[in-house]
PDB file of N, CA and C in Angstrom:
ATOM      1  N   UNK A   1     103.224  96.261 110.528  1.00  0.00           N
ATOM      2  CA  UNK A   1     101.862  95.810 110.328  1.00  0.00           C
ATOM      3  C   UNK A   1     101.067  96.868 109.601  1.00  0.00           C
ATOM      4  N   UNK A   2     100.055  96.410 108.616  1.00  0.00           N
ATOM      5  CA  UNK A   2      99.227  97.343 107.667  1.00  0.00           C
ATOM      6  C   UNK A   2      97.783  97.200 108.175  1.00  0.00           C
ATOM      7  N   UNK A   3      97.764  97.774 109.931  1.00  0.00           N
ATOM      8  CA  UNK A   3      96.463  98.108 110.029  1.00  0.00           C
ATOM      9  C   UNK A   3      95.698  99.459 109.474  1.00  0.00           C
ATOM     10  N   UNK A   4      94.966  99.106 108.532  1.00  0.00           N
ATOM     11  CA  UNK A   4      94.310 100.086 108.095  1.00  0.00           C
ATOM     12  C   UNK A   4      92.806 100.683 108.663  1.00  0.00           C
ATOM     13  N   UNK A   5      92.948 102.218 108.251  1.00  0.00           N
ATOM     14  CA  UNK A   5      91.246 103.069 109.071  1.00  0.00           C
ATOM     15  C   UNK A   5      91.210 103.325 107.720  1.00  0.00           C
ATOM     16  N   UNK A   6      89.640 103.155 107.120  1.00  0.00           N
ATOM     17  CA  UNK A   6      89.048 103.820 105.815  1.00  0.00           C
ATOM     18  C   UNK A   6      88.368 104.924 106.905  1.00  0.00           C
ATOM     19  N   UNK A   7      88.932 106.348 106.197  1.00  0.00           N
ATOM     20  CA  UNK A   7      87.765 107.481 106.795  1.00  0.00           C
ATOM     21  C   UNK A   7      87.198 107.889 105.524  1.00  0.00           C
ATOM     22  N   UNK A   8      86.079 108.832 106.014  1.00  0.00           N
ATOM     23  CA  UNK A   8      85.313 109.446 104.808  1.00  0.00           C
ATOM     24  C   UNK A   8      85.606 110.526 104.520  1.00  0.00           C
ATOM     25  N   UNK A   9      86.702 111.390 105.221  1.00  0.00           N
ATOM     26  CA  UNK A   9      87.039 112.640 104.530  1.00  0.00           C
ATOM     27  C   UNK A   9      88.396 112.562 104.301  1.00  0.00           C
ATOM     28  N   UNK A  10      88.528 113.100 103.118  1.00  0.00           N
ATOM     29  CA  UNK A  10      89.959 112.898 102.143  1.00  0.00           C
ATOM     30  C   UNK A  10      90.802 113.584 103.531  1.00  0.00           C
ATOM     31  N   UNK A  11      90.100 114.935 103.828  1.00  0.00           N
ATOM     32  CA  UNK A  11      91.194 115.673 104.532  1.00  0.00           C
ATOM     33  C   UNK A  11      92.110 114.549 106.063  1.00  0.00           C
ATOM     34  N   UNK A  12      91.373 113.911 106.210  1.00  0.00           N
ATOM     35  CA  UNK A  12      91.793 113.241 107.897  1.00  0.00           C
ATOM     36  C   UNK A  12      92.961 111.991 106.666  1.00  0.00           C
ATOM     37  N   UNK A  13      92.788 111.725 105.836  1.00  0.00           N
ATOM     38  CA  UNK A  13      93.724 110.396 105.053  1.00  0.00           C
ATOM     39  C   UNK A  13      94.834 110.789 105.089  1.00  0.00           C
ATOM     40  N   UNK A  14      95.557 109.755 105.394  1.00  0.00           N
ATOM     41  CA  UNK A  14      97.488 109.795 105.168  1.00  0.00           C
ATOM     42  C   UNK A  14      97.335 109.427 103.845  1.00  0.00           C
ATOM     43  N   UNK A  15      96.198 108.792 103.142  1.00  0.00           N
ATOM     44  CA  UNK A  15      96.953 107.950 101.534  1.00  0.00           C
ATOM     45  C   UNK A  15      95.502 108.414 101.075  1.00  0.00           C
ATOM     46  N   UNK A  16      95.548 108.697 100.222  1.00  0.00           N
ATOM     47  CA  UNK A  16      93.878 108.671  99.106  1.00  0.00           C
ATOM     48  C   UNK A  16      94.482 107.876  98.032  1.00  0.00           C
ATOM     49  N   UNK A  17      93.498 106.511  97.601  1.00  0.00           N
ATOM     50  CA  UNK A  17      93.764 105.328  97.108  1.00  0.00           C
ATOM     51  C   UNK A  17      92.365 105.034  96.337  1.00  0.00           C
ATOM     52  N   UNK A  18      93.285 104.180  94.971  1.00  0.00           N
ATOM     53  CA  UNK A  18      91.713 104.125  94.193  1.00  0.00           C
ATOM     54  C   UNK A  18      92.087 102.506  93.943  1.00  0.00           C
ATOM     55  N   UNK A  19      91.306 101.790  93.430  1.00  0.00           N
ATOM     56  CA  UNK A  19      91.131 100.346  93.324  1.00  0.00           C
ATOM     57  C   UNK A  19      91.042 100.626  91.888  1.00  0.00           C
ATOM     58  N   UNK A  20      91.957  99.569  91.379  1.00  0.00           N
ATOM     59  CA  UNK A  20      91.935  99.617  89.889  1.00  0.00           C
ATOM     60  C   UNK A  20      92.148  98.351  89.880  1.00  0.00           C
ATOM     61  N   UNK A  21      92.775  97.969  88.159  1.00  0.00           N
ATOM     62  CA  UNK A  21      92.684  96.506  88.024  1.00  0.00           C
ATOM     63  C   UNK A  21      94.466  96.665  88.075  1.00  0.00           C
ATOM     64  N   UNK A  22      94.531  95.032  88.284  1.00  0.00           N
ATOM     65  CA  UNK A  22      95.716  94.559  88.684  1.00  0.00           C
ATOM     66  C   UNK A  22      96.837  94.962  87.817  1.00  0.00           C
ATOM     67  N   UNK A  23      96.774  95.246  86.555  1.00  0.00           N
ATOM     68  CA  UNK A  23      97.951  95.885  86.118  1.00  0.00           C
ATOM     69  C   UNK A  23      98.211  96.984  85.632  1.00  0.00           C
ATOM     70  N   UNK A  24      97.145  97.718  86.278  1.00  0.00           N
ATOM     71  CA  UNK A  24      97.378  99.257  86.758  1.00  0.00           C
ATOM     72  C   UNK A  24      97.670  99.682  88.151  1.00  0.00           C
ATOM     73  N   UNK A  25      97.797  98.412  88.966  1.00  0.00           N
ATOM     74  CA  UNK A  25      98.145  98.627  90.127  1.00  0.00           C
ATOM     75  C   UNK A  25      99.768  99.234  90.445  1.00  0.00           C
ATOM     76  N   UNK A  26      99.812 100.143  92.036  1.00  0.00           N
ATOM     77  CA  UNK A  26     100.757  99.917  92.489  1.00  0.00           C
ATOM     78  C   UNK A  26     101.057  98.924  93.323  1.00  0.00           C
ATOM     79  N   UNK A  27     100.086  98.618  94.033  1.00  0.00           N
ATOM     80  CA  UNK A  27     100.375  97.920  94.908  1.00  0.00           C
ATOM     81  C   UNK A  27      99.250  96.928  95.101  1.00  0.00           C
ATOM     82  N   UNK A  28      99.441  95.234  95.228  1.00  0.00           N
ATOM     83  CA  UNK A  28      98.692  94.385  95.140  1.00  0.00           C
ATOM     84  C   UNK A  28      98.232  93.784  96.738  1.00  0.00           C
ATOM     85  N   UNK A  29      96.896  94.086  96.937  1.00  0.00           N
ATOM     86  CA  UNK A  29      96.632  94.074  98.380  1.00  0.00           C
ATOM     87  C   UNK A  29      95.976  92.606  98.962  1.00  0.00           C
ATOM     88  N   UNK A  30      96.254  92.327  99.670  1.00  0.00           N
ATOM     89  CA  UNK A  30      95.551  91.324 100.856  1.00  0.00           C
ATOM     90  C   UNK A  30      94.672  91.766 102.065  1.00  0.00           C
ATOM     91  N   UNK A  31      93.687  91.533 101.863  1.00  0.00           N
ATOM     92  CA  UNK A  31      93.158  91.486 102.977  1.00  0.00           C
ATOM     93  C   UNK A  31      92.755  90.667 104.177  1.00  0.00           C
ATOM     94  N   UNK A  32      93.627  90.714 105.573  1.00  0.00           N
ATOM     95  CA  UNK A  32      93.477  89.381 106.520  1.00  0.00           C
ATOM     96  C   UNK A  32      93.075  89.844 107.829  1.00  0.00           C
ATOM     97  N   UNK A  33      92.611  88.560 108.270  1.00  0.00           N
ATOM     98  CA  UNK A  33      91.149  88.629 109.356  1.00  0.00           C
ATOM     99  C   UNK A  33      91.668  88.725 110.527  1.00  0.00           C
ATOM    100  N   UNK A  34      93.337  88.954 111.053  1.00  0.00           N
ATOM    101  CA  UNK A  34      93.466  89.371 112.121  1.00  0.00           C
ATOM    102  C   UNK A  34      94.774  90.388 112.419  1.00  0.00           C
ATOM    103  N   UNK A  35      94.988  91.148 113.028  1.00  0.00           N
ATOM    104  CA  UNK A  35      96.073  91.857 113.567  1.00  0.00           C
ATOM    105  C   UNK A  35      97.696  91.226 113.119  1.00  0.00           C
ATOM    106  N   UNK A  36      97.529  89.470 113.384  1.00  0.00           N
ATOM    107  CA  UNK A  36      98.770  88.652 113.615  1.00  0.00           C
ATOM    108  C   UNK A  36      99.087  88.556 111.913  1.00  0.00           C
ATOM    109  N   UNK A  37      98.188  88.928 111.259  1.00  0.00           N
ATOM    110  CA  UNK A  37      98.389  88.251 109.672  1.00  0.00           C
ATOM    111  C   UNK A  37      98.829  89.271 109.138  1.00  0.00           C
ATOM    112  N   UNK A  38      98.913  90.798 109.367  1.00  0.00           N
ATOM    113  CA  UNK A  38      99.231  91.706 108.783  1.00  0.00           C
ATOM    114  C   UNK A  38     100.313  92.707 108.890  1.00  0.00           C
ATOM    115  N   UNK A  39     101.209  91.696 107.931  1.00  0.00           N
ATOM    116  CA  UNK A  39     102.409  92.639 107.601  1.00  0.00           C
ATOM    117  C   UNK A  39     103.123  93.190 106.223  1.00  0.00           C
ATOM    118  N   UNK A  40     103.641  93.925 106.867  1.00  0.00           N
ATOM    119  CA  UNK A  40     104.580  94.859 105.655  1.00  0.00           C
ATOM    120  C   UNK A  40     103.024  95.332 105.107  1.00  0.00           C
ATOM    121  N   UNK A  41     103.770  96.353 103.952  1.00  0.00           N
ATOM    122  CA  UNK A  41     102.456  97.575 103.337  1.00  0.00           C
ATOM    123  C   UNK A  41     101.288  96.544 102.795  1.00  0.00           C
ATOM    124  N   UNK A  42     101.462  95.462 102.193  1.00  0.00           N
ATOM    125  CA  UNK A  42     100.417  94.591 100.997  1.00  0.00           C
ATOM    126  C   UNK A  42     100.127  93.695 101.961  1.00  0.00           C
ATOM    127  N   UNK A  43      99.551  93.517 103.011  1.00  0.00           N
ATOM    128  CA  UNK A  43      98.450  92.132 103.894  1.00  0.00           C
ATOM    129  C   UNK A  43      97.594  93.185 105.175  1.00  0.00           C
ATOM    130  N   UNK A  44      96.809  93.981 104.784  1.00  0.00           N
ATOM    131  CA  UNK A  44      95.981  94.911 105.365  1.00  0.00           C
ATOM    132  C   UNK A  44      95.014  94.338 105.900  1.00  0.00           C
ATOM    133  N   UNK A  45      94.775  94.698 107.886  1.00  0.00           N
ATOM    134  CA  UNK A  45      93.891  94.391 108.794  1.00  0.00           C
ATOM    135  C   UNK A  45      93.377  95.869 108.435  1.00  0.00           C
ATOM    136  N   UNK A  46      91.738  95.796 108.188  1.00  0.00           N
ATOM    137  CA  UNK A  46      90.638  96.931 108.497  1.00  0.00           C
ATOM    138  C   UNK A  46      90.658  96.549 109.438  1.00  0.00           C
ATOM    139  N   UNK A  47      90.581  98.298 110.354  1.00  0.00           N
ATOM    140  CA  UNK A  47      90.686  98.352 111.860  1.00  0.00           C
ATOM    141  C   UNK A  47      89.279  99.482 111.600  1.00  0.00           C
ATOM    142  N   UNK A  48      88.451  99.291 112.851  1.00  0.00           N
ATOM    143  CA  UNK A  48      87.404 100.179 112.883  1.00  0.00           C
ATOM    144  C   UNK A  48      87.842 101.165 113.353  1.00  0.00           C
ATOM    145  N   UNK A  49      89.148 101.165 113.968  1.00  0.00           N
ATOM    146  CA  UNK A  49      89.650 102.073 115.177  1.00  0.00           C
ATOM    147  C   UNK A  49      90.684 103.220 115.006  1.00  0.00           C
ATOM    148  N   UNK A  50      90.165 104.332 114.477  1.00  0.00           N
ATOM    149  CA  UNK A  50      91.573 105.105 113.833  1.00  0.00           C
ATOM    150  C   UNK A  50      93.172 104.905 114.574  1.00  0.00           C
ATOM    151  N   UNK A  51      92.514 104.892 116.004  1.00  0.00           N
ATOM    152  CA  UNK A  51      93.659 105.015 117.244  1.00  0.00           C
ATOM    153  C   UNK A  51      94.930 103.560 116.566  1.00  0.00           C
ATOM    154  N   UNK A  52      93.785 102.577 116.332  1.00  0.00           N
ATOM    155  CA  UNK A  52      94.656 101.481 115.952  1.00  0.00           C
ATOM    156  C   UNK A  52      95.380 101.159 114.799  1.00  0.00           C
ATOM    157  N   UNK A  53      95.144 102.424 113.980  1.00  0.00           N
ATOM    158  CA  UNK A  53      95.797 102.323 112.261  1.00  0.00           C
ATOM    159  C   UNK A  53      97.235 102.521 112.509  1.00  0.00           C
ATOM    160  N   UNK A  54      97.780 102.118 111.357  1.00  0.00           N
ATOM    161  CA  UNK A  54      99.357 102.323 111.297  1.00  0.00           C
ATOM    162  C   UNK A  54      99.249 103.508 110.075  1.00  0.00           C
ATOM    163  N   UNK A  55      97.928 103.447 109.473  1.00  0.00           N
ATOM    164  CA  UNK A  55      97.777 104.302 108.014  1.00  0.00           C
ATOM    165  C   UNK A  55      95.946 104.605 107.843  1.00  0.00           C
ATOM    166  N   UNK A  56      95.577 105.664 107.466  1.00  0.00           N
ATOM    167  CA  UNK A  56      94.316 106.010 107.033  1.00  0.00           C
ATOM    168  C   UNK A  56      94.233 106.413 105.777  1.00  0.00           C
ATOM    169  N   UNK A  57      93.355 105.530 104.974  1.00  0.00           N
ATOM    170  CA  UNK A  57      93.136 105.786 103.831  1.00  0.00           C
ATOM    171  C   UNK A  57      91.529 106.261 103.409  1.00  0.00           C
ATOM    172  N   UNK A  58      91.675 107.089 101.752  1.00  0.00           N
ATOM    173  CA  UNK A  58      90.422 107.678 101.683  1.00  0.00           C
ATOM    174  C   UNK A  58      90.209 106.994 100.180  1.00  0.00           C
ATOM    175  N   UNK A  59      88.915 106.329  99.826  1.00  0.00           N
ATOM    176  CA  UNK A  59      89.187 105.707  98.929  1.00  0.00           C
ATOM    177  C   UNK A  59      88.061 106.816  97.760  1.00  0.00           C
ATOM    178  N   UNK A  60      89.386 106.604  96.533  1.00  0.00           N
ATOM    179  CA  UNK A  60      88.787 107.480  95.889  1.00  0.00           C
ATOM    180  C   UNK A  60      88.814 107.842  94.376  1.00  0.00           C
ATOM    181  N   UNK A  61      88.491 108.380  93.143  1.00  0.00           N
ATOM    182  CA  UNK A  61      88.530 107.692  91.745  1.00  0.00           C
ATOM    183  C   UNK A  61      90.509 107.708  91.714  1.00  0.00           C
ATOM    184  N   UNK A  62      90.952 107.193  90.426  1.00  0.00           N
ATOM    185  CA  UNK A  62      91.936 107.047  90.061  1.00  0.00           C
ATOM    186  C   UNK A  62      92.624 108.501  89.941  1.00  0.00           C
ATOM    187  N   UNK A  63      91.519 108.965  89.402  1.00  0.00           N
ATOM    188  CA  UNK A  63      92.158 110.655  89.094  1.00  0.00           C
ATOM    189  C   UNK A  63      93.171 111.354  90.341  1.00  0.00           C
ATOM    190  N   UNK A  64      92.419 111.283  91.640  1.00  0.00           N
ATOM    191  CA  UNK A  64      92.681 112.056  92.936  1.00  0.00           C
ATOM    192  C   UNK A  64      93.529 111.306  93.802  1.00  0.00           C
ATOM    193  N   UNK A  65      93.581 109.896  93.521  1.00  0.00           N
ATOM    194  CA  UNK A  65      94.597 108.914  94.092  1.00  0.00           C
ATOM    195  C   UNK A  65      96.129 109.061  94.106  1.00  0.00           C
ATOM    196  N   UNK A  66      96.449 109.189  95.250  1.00  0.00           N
ATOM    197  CA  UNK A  66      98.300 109.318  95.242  1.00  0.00           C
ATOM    198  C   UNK A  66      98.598 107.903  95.146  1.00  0.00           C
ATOM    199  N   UNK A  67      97.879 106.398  95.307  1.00  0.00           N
ATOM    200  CA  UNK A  67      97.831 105.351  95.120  1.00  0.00           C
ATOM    201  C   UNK A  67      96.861 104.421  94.475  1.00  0.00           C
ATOM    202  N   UNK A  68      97.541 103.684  93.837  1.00  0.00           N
ATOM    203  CA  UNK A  68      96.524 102.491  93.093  1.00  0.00           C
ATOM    204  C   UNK A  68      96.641 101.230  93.876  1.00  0.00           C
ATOM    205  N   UNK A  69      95.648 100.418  94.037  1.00  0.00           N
ATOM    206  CA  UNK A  69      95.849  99.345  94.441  1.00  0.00           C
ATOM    207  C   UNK A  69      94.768  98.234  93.668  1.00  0.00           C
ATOM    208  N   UNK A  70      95.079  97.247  93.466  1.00  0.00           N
ATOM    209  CA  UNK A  70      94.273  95.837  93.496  1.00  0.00           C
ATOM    210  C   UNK A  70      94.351  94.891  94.143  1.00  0.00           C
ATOM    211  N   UNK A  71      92.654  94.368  95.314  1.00  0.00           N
ATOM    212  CA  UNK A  71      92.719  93.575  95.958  1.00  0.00           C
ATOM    213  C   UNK A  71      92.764  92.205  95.520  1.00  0.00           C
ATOM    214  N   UNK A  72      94.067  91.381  95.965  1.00  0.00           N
ATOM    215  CA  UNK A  72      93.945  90.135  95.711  1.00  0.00           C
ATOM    216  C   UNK A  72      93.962  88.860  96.854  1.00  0.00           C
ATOM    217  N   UNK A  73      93.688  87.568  96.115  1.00  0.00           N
ATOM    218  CA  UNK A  73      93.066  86.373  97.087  1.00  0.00           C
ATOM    219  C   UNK A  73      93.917  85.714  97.604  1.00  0.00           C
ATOM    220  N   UNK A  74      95.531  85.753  97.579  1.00  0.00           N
ATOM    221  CA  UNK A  74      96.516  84.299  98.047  1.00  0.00           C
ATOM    222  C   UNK A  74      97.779  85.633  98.210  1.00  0.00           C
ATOM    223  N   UNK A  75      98.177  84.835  99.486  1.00  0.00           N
ATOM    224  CA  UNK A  75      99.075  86.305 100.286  1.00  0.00           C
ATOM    225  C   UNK A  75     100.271  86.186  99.241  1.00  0.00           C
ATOM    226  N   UNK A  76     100.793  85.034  98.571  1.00  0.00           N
ATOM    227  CA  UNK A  76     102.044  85.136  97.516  1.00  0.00           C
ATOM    228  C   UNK A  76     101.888  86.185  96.740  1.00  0.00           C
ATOM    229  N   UNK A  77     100.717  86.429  96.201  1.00  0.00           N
ATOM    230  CA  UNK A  77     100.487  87.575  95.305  1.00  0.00           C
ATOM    231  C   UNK A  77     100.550  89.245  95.934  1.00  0.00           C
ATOM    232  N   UNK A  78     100.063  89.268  97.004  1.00  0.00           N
ATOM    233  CA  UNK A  78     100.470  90.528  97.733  1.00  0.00           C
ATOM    234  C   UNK A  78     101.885  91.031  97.535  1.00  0.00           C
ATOM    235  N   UNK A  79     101.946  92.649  97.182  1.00  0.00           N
ATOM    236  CA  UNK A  79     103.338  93.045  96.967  1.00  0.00           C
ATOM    237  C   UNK A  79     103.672  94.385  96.148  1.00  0.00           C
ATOM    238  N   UNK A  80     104.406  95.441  96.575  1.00  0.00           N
ATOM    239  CA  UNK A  80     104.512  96.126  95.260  1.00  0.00           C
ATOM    240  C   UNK A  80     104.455  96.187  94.315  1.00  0.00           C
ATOM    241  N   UNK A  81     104.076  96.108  93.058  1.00  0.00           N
ATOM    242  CA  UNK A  81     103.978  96.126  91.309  1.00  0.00           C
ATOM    243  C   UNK A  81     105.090  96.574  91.264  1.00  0.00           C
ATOM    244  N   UNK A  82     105.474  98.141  91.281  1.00  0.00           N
ATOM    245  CA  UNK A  82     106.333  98.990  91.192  1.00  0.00           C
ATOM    246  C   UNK A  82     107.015  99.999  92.018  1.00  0.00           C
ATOM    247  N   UNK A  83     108.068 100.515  92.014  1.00  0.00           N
ATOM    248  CA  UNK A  83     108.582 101.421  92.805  1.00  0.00           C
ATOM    249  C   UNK A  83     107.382 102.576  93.181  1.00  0.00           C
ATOM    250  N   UNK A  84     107.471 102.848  94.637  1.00  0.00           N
ATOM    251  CA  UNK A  84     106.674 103.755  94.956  1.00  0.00           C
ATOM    252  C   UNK A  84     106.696 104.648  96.493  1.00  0.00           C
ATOM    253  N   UNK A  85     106.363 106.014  96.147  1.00  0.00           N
ATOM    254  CA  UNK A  85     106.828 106.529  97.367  1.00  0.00           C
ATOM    255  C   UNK A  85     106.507 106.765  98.919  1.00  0.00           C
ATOM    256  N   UNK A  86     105.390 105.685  98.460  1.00  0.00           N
ATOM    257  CA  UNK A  86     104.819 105.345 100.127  1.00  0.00           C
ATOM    258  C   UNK A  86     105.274 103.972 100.482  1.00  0.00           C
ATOM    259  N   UNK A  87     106.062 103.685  99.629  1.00  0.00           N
ATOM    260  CA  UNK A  87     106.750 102.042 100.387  1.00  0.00           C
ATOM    261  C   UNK A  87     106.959 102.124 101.857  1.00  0.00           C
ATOM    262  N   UNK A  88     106.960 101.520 102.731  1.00  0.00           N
ATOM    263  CA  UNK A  88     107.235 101.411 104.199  1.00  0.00           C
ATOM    264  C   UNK A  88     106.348 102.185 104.549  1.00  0.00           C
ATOM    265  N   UNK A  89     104.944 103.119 104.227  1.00  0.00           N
ATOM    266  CA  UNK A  89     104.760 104.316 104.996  1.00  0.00           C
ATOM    267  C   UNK A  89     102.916 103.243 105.889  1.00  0.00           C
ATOM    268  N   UNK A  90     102.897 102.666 104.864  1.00  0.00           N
ATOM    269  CA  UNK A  90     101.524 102.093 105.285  1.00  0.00           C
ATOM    270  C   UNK A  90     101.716 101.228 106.456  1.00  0.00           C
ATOM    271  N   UNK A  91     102.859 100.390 106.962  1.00  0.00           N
ATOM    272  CA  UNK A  91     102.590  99.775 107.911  1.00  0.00           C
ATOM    273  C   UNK A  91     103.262 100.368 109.026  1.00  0.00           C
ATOM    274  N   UNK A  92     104.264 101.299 108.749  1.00  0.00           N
ATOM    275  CA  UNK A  92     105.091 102.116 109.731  1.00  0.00           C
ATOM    276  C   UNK A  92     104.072 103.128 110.158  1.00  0.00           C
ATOM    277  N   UNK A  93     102.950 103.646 109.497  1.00  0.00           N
ATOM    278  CA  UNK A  93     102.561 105.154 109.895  1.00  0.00           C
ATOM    279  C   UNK A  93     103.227 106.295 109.181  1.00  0.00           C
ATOM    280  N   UNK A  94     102.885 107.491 109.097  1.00  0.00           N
ATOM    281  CA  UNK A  94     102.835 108.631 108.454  1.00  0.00           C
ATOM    282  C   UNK A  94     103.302 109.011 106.920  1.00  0.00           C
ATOM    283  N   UNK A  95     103.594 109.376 105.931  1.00  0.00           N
ATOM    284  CA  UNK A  95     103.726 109.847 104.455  1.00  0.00           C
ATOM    285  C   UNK A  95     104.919 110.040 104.216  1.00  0.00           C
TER     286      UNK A  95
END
């Protein structure tokens, strides 16, 4: 599951991630409205709750980003773009 914590300091983030457009993406994101909907790295529950993240991200320009992502609307589209080295790390926990 890809429960995600947005914090505000880069230093506390497992991932610093910038939002770009979709085919500069690595990874094409979903965002869903409960715990049960969110799996594997691309279908991300915001959790208010760090305790409850599987991953903390710091969102931030493209430059400083170890990840790109673009949010999209229909879960088919959710998914890696391309090979990348946080595959499995977002819904498993740690880098």
């Amino acid at each position: 599951m890809a429960r995600i914590y947005q914090t505000n300091n880069m230093g506390e983030a497992d991932v610093r991630v910038a939002i770009v457009q979709r085919g500069n993406a690595d990874l094409l994101v979903q965002r869903v409205s409960s715990w049960g909907l969110a799996h594997g790295d691309a279908h991300w529950f915001l959790t208010r709750e760090r305790q409850d993240a599987s991953a903390s991200v710091y969102f931030t320009s493209q430059g400083f980003a170890q990840l790109t992502i673009c949010f999209v609307d229909h879960p088919g589209e959710a998914g890696w773009a391309r090979p990348h080295r946080f595959k499995g790390c977002l819904s498993h926990g740690g880098t």
